[in-house]
C-alpha atoms as a PDB file:
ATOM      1  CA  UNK A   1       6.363  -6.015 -42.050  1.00  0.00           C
ATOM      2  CA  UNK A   2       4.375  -5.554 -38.235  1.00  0.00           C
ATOM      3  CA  UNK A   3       6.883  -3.514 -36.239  1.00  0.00           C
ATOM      4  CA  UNK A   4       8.387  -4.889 -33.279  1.00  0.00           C
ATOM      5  CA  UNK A   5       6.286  -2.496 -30.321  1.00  0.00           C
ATOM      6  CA  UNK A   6       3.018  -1.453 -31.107  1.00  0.00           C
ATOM      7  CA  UNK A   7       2.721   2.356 -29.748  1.00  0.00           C
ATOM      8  CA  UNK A   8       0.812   1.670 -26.774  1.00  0.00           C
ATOM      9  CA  UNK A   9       3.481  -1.112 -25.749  1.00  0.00           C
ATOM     10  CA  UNK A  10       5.836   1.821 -26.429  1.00  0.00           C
ATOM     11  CA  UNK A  11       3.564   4.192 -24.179  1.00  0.00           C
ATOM     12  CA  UNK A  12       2.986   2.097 -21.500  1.00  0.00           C
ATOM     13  CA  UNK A  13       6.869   1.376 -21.274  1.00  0.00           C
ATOM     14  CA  UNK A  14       7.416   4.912 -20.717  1.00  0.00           C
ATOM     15  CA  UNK A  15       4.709   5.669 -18.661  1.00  0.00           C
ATOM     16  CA  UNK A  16       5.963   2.773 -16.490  1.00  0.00           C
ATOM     17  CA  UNK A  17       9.418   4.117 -16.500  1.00  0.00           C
ATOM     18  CA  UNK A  18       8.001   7.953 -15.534  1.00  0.00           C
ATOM     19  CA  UNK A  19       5.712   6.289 -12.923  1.00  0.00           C
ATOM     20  CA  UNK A  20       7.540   5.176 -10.642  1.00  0.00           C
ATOM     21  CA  UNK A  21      10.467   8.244 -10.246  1.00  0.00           C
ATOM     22  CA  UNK A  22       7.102  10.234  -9.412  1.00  0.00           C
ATOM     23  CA  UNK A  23       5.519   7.985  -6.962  1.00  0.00           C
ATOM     24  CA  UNK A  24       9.299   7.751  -5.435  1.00  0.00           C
ATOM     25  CA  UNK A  25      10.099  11.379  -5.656  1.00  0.00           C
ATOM     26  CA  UNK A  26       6.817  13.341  -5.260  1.00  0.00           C
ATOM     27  CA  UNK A  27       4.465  10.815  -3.103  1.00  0.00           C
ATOM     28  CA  UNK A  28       5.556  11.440   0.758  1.00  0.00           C
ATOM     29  CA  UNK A  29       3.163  10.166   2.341  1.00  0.00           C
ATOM     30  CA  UNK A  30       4.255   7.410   5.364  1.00  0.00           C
ATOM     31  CA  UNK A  31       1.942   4.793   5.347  1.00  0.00           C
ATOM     32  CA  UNK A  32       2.474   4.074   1.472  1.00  0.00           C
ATOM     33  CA  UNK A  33       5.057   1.038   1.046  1.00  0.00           C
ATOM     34  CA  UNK A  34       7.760   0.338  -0.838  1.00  0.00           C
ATOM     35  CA  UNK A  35       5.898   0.473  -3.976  1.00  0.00           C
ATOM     36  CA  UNK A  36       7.442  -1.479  -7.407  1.00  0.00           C
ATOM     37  CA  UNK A  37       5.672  -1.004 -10.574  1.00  0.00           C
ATOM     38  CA  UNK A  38       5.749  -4.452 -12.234  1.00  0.00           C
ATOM     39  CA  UNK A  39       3.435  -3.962 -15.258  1.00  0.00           C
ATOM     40  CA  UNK A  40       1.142  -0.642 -17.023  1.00  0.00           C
ATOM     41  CA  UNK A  41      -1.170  -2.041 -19.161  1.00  0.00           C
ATOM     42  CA  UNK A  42      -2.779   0.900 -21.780  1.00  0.00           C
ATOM     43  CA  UNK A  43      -5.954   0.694 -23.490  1.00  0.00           C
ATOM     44  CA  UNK A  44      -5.910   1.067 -27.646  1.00  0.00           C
ATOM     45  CA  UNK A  45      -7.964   3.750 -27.028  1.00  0.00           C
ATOM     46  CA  UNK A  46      -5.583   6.079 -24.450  1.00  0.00           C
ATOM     47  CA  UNK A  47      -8.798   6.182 -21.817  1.00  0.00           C
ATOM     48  CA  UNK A  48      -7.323   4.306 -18.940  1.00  0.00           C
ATOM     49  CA  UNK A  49      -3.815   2.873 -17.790  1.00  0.00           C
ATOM     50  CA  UNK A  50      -4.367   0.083 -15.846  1.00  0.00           C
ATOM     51  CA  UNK A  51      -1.172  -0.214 -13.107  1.00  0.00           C
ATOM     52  CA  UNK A  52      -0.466  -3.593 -11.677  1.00  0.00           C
ATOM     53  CA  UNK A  53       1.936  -3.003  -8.569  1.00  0.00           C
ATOM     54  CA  UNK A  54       3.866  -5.174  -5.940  1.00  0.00           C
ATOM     55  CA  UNK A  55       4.292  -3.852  -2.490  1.00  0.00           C
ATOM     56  CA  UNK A  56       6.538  -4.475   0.142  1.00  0.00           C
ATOM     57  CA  UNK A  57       5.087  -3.776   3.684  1.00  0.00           C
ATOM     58  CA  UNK A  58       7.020  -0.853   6.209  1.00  0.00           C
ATOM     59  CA  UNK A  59       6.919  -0.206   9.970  1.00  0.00           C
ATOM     60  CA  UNK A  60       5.614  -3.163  10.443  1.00  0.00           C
ATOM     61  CA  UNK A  61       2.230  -3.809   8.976  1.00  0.00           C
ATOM     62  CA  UNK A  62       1.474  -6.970   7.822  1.00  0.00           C
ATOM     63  CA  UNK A  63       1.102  -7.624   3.915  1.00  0.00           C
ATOM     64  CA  UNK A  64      -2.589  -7.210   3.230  1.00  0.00           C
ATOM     65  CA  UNK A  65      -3.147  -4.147   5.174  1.00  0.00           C
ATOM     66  CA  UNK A  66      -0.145  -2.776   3.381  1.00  0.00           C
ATOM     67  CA  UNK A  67      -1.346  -3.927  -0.343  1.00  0.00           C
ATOM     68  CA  UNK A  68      -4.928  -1.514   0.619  1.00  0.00           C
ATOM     69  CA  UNK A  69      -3.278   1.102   2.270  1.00  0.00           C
ATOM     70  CA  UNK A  70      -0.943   1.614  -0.630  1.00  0.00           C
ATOM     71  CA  UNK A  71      -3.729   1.150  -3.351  1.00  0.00           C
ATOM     72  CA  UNK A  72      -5.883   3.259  -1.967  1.00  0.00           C
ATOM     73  CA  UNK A  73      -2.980   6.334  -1.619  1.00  0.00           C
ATOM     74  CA  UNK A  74      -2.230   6.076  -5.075  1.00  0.00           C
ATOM     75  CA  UNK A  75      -5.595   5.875  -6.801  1.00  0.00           C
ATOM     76  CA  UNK A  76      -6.540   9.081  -4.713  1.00  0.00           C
ATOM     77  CA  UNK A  77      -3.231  10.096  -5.995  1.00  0.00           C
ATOM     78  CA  UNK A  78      -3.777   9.559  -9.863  1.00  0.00           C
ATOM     79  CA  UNK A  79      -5.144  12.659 -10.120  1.00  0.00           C
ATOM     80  CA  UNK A  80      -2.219  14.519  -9.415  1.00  0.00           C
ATOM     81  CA  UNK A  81       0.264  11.645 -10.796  1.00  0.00           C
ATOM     82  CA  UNK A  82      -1.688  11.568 -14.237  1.00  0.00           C
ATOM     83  CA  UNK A  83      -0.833  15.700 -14.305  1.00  0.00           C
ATOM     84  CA  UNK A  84       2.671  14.782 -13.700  1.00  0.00           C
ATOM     85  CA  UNK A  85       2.433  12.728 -16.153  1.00  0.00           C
ATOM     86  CA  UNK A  86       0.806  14.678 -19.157  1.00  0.00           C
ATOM     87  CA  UNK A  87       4.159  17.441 -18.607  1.00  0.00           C
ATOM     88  CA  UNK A  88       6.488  14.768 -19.073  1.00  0.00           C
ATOM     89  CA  UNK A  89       5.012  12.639 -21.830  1.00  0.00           C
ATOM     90  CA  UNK A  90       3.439  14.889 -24.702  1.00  0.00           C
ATOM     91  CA  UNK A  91       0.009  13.038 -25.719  1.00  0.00           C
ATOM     92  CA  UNK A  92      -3.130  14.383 -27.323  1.00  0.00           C
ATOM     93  CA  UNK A  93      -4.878  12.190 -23.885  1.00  0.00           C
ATOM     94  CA  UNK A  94      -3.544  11.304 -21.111  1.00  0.00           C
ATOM     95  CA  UNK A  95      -4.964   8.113 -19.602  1.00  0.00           C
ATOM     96  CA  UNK A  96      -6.809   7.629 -16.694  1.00  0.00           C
ATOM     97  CA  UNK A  97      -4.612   6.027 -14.061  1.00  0.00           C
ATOM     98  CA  UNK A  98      -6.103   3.139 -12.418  1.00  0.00           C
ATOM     99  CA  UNK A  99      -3.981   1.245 -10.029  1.00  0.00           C
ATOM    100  CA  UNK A 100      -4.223  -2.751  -9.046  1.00  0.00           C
ATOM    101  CA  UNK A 101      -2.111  -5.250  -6.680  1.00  0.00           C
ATOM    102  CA  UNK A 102      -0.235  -7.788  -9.288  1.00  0.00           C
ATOM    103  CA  UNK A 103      -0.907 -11.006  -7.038  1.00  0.00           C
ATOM    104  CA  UNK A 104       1.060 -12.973  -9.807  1.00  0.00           C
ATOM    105  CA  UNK A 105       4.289 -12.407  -7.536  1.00  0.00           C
ATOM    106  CA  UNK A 106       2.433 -13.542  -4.703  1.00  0.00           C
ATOM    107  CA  UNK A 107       1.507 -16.472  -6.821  1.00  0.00           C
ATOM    108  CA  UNK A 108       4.625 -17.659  -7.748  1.00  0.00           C
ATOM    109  CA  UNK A 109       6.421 -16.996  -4.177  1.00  0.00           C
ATOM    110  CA  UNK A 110       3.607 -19.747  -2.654  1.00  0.00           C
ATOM    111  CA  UNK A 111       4.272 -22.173  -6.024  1.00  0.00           C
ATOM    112  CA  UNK A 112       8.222 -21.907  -4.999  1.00  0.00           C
ATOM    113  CA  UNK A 113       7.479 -22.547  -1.589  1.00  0.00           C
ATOM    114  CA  UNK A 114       5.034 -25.533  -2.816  1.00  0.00           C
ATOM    115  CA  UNK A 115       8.141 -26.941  -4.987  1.00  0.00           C
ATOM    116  CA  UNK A 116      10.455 -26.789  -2.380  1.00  0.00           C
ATOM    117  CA  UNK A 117       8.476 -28.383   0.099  1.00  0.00           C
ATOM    118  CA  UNK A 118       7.608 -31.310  -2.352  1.00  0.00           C
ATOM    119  CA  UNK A 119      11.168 -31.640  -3.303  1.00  0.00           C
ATOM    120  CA  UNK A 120      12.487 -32.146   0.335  1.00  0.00           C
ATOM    121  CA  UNK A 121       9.723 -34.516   0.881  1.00  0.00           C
ATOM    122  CA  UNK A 122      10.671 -36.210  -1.802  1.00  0.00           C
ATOM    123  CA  UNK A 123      14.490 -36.118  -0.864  1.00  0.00           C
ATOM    124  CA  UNK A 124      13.405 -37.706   2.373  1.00  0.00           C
ATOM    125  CA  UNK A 125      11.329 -40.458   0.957  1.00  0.00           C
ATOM    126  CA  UNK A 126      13.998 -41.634  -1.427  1.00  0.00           C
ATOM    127  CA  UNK A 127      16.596 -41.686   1.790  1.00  0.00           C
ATOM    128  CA  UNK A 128      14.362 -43.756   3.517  1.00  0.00           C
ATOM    129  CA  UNK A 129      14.323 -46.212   1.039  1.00  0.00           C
ATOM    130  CA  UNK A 130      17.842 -46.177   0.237  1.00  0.00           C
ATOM    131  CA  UNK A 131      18.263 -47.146   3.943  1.00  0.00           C
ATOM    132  CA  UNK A 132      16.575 -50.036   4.063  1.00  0.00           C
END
C-alpha cells in the first residue's frame, strides 16, 4: 500500500511551515515586502528547495519592483535562512534554498478580472435585448 505523503512532500511541508516564521521573525530588512510562502518544492535528491513566493508591495512601490527587490533579499539571504533551517529540521542535507515569484496568483487575479468583465458585458447585452 503507497503511503499517503512521500517524505519529501512531508519535508517540504515543514520546511514551508519553518520558512516563513524565519523570514518573518529574523529578516528585518525594509525594503523586503510582505512576503507569503505559497509553495516549497524539494528535489528527490535533498540538493535544492525550490521556493515559489507571493509578495505584496510596502511604502509604496509598485508590484514588479517589489517582486525583485524581495527575491533578490532572500536569495542573498538563503545562506543564512538554510542555517536556520538545518537547527530546526534534523537532516543528513540540508537543501539549497532557491527562491522564485509564484505568478500563478497573478494569473488567476487577471482570469477573475477577465470573467467578471465578460460577465457584466454579457449582463448588459442580454438587458439590451430584453428591452427591445
Amino acid at each position: 500500500m503507497a503511503r499517503e505523503f512521500s517524505r519529501t512532500q512531508r519535508i517540504s511541508d515543514q520546511v514551508q511551515k519553518d520558512l516563513a516564521q524565519l523570514i518573518q521573525r529574523e529578516i528585518k530588512d525594509p525594503r523586503l515586502g510582505m512576503v507569503t510562502i505559497s509553495y516549497v518544492k524539494i528535489a528527490k535528491d535533498l540538493g535544492y528547495a525550490d521556493i515559489y513566493i507571493t509578495v505584496m508591495a510596502l511604502g509604496g512601490k509598485d508590484e514588479a519592483t517589489a517582486v525583485t527587490e524581495s527575491l533578490k533579499i532572500l536569495n542573498g539571504a538563503s545562506g543564512f535562512l538554510r542555517g536556520q533551517l538545518s537547527s530546526k529540521i534534523k537532516l543528513r542535507v540540508m537543501p539549497q534554498l532557491r527562491f522564485h515569484f509564484d505568478e500563478s496568483v497573478d494569473r488567476g487575479r487577471r482570469l477573475n478580472d477577465l470573467i467578471i468583465k465578460a460577465s457584466h458585458a454579457d449582463g448588459r447585452n442580454n438587458n439590451s435585448e430584453d428591452g427591445e
